[in-house]
Protein backbone atom coordinates (compact mmCIF):
# COMPACT_ATOMS: atom_id res chain seq x y z
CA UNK A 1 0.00 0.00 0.00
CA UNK A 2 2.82 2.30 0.89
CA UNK A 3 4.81 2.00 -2.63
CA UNK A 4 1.04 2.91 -4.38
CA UNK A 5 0.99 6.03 -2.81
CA UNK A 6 4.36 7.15 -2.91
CA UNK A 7 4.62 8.34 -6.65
CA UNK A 8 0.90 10.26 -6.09
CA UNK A 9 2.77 11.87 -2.89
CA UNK A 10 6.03 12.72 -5.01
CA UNK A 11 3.71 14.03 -7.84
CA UNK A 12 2.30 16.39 -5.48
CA UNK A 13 5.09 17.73 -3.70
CA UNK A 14 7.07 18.45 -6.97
CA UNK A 15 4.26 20.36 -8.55
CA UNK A 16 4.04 24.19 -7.67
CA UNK A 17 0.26 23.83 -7.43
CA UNK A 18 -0.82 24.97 -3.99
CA UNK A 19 -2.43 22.15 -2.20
CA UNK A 20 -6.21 23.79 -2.10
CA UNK A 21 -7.89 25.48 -4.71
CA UNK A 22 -8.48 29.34 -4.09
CA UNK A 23 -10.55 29.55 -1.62
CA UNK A 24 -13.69 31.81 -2.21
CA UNK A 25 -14.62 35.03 0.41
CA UNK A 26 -18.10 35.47 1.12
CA UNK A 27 -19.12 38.57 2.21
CA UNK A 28 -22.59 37.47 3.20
CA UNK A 29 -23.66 37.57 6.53
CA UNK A 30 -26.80 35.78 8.17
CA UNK A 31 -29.18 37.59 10.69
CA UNK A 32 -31.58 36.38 12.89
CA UNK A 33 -34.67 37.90 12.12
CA UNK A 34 -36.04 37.59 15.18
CA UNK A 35 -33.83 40.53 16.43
CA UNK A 36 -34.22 42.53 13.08
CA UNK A 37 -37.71 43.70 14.57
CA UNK A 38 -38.08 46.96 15.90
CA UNK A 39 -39.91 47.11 19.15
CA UNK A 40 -40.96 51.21 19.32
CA UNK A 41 -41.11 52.50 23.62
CA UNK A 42 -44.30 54.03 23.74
CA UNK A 43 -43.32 56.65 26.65
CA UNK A 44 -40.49 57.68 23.89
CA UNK A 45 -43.60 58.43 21.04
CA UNK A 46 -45.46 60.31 23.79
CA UNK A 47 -42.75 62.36 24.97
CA UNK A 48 -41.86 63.16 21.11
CA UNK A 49 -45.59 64.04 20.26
CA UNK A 50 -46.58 65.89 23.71
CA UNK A 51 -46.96 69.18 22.23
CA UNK A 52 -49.71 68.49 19.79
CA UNK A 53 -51.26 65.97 21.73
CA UNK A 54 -51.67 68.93 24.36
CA UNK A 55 -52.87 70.98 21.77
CA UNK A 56 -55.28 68.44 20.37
CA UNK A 57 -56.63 67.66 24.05
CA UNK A 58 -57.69 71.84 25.06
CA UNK A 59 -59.48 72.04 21.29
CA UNK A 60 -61.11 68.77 22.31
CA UNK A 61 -62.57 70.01 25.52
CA UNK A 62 -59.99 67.17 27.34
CA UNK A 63 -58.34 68.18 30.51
CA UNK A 64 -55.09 65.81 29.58
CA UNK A 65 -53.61 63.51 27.15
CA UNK A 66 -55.19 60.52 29.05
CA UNK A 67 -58.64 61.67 28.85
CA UNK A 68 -57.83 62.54 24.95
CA UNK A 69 -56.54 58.44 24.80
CA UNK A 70 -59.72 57.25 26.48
CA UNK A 71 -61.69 58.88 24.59
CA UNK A 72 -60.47 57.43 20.98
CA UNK A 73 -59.62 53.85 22.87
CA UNK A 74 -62.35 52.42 20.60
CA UNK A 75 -61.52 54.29 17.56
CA UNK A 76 -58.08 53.11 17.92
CA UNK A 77 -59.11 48.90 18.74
CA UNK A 78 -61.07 49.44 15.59
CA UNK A 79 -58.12 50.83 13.34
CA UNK A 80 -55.65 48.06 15.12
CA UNK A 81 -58.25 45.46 14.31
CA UNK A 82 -58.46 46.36 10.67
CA UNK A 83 -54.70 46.70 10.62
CA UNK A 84 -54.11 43.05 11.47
CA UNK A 85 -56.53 41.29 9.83
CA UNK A 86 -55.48 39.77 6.49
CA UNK A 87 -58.32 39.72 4.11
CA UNK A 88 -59.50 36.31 2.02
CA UNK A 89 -59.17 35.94 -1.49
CA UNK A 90 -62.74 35.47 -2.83
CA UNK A 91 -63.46 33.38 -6.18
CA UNK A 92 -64.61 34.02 -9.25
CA UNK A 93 -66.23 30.93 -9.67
CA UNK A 94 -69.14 30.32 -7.59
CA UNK A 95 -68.62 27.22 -5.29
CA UNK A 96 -71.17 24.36 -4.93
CA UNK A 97 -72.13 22.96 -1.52
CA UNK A 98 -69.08 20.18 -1.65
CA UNK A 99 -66.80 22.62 -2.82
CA UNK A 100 -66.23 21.83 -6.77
CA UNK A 101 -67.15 24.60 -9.29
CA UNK A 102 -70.64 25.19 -9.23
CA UNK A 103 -72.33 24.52 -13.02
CA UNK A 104 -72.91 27.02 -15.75
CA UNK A 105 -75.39 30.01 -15.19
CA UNK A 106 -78.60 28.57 -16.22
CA UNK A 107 -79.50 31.35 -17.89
CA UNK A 108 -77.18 31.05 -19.99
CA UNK A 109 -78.48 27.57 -20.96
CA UNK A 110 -81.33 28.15 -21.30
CA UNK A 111 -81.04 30.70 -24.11
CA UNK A 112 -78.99 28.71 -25.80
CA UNK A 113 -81.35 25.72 -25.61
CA UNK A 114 -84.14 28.15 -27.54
CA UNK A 115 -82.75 27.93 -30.66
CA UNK A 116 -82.09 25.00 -32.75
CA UNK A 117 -79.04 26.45 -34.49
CA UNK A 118 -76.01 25.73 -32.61
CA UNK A 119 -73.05 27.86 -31.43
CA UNK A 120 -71.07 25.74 -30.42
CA UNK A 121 -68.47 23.35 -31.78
CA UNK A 122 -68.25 19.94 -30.57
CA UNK A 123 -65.03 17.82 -31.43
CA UNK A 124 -65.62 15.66 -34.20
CA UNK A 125 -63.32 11.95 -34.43
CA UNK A 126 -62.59 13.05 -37.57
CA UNK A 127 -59.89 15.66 -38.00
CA UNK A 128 -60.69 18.58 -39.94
CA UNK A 129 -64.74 17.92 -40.17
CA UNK A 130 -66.82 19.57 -38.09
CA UNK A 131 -69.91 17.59 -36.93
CA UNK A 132 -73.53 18.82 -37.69
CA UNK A 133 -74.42 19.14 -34.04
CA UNK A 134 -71.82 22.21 -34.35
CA UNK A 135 -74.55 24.17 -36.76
CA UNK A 136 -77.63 22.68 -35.33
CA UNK A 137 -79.44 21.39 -32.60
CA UNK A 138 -80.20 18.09 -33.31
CA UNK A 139 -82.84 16.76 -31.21
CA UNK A 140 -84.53 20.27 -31.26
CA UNK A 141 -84.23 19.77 -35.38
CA UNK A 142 -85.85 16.24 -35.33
CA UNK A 143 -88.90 17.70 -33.99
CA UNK A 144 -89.19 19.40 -37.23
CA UNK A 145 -90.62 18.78 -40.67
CA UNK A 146 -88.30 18.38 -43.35
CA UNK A 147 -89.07 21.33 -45.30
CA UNK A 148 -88.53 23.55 -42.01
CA UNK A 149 -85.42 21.69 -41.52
CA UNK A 150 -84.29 22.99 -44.89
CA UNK A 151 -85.00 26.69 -44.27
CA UNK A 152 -82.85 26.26 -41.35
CA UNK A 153 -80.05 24.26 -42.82
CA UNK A 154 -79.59 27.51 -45.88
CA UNK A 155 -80.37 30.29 -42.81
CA UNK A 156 -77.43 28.63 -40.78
CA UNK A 157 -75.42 29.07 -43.80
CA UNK A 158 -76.64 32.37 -45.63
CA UNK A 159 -74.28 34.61 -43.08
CA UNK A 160 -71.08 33.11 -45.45
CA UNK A 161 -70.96 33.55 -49.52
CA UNK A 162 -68.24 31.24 -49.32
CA UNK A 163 -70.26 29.03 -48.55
CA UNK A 164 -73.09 26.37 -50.29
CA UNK A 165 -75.60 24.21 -48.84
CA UNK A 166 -78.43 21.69 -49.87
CA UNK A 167 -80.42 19.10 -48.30
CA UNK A 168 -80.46 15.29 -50.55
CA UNK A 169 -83.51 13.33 -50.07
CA UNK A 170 -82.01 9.35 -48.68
CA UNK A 171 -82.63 7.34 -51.63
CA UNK A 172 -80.94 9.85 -54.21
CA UNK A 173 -77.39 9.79 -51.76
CA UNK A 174 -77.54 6.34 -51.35
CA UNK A 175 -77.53 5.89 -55.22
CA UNK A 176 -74.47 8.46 -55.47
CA UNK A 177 -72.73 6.37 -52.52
CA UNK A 178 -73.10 3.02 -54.05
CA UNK A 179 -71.44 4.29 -57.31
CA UNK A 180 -68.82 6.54 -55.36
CA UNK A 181 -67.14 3.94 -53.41
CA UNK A 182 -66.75 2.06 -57.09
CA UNK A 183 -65.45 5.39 -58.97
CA UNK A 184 -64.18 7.47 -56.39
CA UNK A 185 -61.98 9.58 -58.80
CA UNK A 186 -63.59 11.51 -62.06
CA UNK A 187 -62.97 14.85 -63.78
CA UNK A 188 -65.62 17.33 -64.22
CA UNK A 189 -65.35 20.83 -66.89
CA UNK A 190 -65.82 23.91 -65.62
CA UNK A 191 -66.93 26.31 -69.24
CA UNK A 192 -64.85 29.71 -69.61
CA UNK A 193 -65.91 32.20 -71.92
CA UNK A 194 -62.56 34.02 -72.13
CA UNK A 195 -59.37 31.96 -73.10
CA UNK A 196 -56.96 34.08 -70.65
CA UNK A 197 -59.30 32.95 -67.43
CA UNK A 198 -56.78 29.89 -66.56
CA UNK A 199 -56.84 29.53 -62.60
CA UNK A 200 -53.26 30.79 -61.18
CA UNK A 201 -52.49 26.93 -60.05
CA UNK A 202 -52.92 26.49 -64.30
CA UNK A 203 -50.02 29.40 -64.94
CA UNK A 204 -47.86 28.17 -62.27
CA UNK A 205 -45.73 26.00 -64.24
CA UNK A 206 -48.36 23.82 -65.96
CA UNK A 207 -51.09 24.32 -68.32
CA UNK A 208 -53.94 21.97 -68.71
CA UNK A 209 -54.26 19.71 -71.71
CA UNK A 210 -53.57 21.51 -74.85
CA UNK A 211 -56.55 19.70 -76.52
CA UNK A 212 -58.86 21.10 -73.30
CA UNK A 213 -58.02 25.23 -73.79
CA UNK A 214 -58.50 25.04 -77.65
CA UNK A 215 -61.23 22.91 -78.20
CA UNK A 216 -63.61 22.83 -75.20
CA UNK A 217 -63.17 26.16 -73.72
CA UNK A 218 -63.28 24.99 -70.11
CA UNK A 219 -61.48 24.32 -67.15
CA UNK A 220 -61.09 20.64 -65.93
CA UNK A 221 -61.69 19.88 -62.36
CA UNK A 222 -60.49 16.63 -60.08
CA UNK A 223 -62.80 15.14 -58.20
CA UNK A 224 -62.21 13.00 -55.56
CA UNK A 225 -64.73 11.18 -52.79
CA UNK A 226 -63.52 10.66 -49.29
CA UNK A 227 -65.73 8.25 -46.72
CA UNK A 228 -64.68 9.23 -43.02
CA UNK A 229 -66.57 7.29 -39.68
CA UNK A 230 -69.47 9.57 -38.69
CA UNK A 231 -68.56 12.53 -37.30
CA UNK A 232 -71.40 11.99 -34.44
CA UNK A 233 -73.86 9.23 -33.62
CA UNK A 234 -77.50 9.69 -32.32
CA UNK A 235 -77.46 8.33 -28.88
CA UNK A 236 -80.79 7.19 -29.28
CA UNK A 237 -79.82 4.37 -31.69
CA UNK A 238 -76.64 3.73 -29.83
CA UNK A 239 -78.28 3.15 -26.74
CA UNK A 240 -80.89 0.69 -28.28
CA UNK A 241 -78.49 -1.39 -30.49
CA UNK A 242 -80.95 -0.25 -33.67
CA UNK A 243 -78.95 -0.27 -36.94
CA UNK A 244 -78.79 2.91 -38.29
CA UNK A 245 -77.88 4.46 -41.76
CA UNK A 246 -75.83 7.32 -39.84
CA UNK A 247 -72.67 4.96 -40.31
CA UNK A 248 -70.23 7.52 -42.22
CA UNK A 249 -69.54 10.82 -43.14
CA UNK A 250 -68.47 11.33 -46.74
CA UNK A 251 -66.21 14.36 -48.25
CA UNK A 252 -65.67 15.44 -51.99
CA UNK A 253 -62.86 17.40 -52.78
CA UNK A 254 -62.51 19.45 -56.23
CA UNK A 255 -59.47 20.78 -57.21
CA UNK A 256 -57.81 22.13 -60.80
CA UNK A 257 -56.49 19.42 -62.64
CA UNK A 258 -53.48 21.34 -63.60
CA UNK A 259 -52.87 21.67 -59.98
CA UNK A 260 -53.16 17.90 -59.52
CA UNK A 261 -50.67 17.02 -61.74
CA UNK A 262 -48.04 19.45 -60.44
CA UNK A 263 -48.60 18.66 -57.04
CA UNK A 264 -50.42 15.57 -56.84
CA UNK A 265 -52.12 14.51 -53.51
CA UNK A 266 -50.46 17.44 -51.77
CA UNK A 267 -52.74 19.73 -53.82
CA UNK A 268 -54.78 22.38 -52.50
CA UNK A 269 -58.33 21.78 -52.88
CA UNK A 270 -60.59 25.06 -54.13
CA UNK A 271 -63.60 23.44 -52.59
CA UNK A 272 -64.48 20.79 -50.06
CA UNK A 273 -68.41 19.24 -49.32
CA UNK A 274 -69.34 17.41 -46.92
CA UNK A 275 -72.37 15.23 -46.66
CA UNK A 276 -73.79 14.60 -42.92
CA UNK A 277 -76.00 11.72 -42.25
CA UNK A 278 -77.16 12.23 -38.94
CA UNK A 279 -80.78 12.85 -39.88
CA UNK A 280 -80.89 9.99 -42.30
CA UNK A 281 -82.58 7.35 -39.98
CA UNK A 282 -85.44 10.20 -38.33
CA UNK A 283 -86.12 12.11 -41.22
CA UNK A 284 -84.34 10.49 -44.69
CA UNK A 285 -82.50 14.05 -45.01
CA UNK A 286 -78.59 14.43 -45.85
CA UNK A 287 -77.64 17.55 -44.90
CA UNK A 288 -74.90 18.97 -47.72
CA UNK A 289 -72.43 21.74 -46.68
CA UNK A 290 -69.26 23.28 -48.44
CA UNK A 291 -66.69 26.30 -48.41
CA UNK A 292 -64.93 27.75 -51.63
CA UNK A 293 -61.66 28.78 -50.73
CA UNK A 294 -61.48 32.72 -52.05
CA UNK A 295 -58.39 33.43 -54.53
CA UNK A 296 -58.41 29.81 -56.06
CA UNK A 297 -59.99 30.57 -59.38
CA UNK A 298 -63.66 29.39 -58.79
CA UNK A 299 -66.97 31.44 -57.96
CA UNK A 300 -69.21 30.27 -55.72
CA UNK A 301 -72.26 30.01 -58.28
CA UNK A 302 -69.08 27.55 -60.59
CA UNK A 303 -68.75 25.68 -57.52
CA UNK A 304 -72.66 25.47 -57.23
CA UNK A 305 -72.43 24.15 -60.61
CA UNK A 306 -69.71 21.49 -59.93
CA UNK A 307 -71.86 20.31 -57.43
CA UNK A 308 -74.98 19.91 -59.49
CA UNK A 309 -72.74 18.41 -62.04
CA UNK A 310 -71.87 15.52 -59.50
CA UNK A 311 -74.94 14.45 -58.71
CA UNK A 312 -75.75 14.17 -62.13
CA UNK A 313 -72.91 12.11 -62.83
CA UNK A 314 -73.17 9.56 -60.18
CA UNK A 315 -76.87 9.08 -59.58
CA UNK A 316 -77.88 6.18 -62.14
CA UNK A 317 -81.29 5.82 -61.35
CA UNK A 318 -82.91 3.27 -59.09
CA UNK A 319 -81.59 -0.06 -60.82
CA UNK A 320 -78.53 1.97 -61.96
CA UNK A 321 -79.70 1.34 -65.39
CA UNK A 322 -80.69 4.93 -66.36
CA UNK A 323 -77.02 6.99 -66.20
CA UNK A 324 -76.55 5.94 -69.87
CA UNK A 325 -73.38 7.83 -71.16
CA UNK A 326 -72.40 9.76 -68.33
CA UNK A 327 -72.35 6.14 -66.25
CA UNK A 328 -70.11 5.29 -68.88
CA UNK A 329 -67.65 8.12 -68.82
CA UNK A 330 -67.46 7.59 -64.97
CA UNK A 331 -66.29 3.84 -65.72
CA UNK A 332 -64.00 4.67 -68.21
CA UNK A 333 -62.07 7.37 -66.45
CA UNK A 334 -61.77 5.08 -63.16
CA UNK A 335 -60.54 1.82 -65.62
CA UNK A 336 -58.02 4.42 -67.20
CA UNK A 337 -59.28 3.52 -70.60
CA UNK A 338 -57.72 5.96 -72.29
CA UNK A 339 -59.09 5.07 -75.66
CA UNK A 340 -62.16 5.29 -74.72
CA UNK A 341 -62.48 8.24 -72.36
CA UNK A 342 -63.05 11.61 -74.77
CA UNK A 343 -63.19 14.74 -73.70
CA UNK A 344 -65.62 16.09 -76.23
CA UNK A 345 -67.94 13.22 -74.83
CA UNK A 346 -67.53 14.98 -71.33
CA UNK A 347 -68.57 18.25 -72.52
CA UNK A 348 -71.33 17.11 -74.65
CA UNK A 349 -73.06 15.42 -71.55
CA UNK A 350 -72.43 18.35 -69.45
CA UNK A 351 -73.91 20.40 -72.12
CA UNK A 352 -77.42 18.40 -71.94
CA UNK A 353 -77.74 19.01 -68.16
C-alpha cells in the first residue's frame, strides 16, 4: 500500500500547485430575524408628540392627554383590528355545496337551448370535419318537418358567400354512394368564356391539356370522394343497439387538374363538401355543406355548378340502369381507358344538363 501512494505523494510535492484550490470570500452575513424587529417604547412616542397631543386635548374640551386616549380607545381597537386582519381571497367561480365549481349560469343555458341552431363546436373523431351538431341542434331539429329543416339548414349558412348548402332526399345519396365507393376519382369541366381565365395553379408551371383550352373552352376539375366514420352518432340508436344508416360521413374534394398534376395529392383543394348523415334514420335528409376557398380561381355560383354536375354524374337511377353515357364516362375514367375516355364526350353530356 505504501509504494502505491508514494509516486501520487512525489507528484504532489514536486508540482508548484498549492495544495487547495483558491478559496472563495463570502461577504454574506446571516441575521436572525427575530432581532431585526423593531420594538418602538411608547413613553419615547409620547414624549416626542406631547406638544400636539396637548394641543389636540384643550381644542377637544380634554383636561389631559389621558382623557384625549380614552376617549379614541375604541376608535383606535377598531383601526388596530383592521390593521391586522389579512383579508380572504374570494373566487370568481361560484362554489357548490361540496366545494367543486358550481355549473354554468342557467341562464345562460337556457337561451342557448331556444334555438335549434347551434353555437357551439363539438369535437368531431374526424380531423378537420366539423360535426352537424356544431350548426344545429339536433334533437330540437328532429322535432321538425323536413321542409322547415331545410330553411334552417340555408339560414345557418346564408351569413357566409363562401359558402353552399343543400339538403339530398335518402334514396338519391344512397344511389351516389353506391357508385362513389366504385369510382371514387372523375374529372368534371368547368366552361370559360374568355381563353386568358386559366386559374393561377394552371399558370404556375403547368397548363392543362392543350386539346382542353383550344377545343372545349373549359377548365377541368379533379374530383375525388372521401368516406370518413361519422362525425357523431344519435345516442338514441346507440343506446338501443338499432342499426342505423348514420354509419359515415363522406367528403368530396374538387381541385384544378393542372394543380393535380403538379402537385399531386399534396394539392390544394378550391372546394371541399361534406355530406352529414345524422338525420338519415329520423327524417331520410342528408344535410350537404361546403366552403370555396377565395383566390383559387372558382366562384361560388361555378362551384354550385360542380356540385350539381356531381350528382348528375353519379346518380344512375334506381336499378342503376338509367345513367346511360355519363355512367359510362365515370367507368371509363376510373378503368383508365384511355381510348375510350373523350373529352368532347364529357362536354357534350355536361352540355345536356
Amino acid at each position: 500500500m505504501a509504494s502505491m501512494r508514494a509516486p501520487a505523494i512525489r507528484n504532489i510535492i514536486g508540482t508548484n500547485k498549492p495544495l487547495l484550490g483558491p478559496v472563495q470570500r463570502r461577504w454574506a452575513q446571516v441575521h436572525d430575524v427575530r432581532f431585526l424587529t423593531t420594538h418602538h417604547d411608547p413613553n419615547r412616542v409620547l414624549e416626542k408628540y406631547k406638544e400636539k397631543l396637548d394641543r389636540k386635548a384643550k381644542e377637544e374640551g380634554h383636561a389631559s392627554i389621558d382623557s384625549l386616549k380614552q376617549a379614541y380607545q375604541d376608535k383606535i381597537k377598531d383601526l388596530k383590528a383592521k390593521a391586522e386582519s389579512i383579508p380572504q381571497p374570494t373566487s370568481s367561480t361560484p362554489q357548490s355545496p361540496n366545494g367543486s365549481p358550481a355549473a354554468t349560469s342557467t341562464t345562460t343555458a337556457a337561451k342557448s337551448a331556444q334555438s335549434p341552431i347551434s353555437s357551439s363546436i363539438p369535437k368531431s373523431p374526424t380531423p378537420g370535419i366539423k360535426p352537424l351538431s356544431s350548426y344545429l341542434d339536433i334533437p330540437k331539429i328532429l322535432t321538425l318537418p323536413a321542409k322547415e329543416i331545410e330553411t334552417l339548414w340555408r339560414l345557418r349558412h346564408a351569413s357566409n358567400p363562401q359558402s353552399i348548402c343543400a339538403t339530398i332526399p335518402l334514396d338519391t345519396y344512397m344511389r351516389m354512394v353506391n357508385v362513389a365507393r366504385q369510382n371514387p376519382q372523375f374529372v368534371l369541366p368547368l366552361p370559360r368564356t374568355e381563353a386568358s381565365s386559366q386559374p393561377e395553379d394552371a399558370k404556375d408551371g403547368v397548363s392543362t391539356d392543350p386539346h382542353q383550352a383550344a377545343s372545349t373552352g373549359a377548365d377541368i376539375h379533379f374530383l375525388q370522394w372521401g368516406f370518413h366514420p361519422p362525425a357523431s352518432v344519435n345516442a338514441a340508436t346507440q343506446t338501443t343497439n338499432a342499426s342505423t344508416l348514420n354509419t359515415h360521413t363522406s367528403t368530396v374534394l374538387f381541385t384544378h387538374l393542372a394543380s393535380y398534376k403538379l402537385h399531386g395529392s399534396y394539392s390544394q383543394p378550391h372546394t371541399v363538401i361534406t355530406h352529414h348523415l345524422d338525420l338519415a334514420d329520423e327524417k331520410g335528409l342528408i344535410l350537404m355543406n361546403g366552403n370555396v376557398l377565395p383566390d383559387r380561381g372558382v366562384a361560388v355560383d361555378e362551384a354550385k355548378l360542380l356540385v350539381m354536375w356531381l350528382q348528375r354524374f353519379y346518380d344512375w337511377g334506381v336499378d342503376g340502369q338509367q345513367g346511360g353515357k355519363k355512367a359510362e364516362l365515370v367507368r371509363m375514367f376510373s378503368q383508365g381507358d384511355v381510348q375510350g375516355f373523350k373529352l368532347e364526350d364529357l362536354m357534350a353530356e355536361v352540355e345536356k344538363v
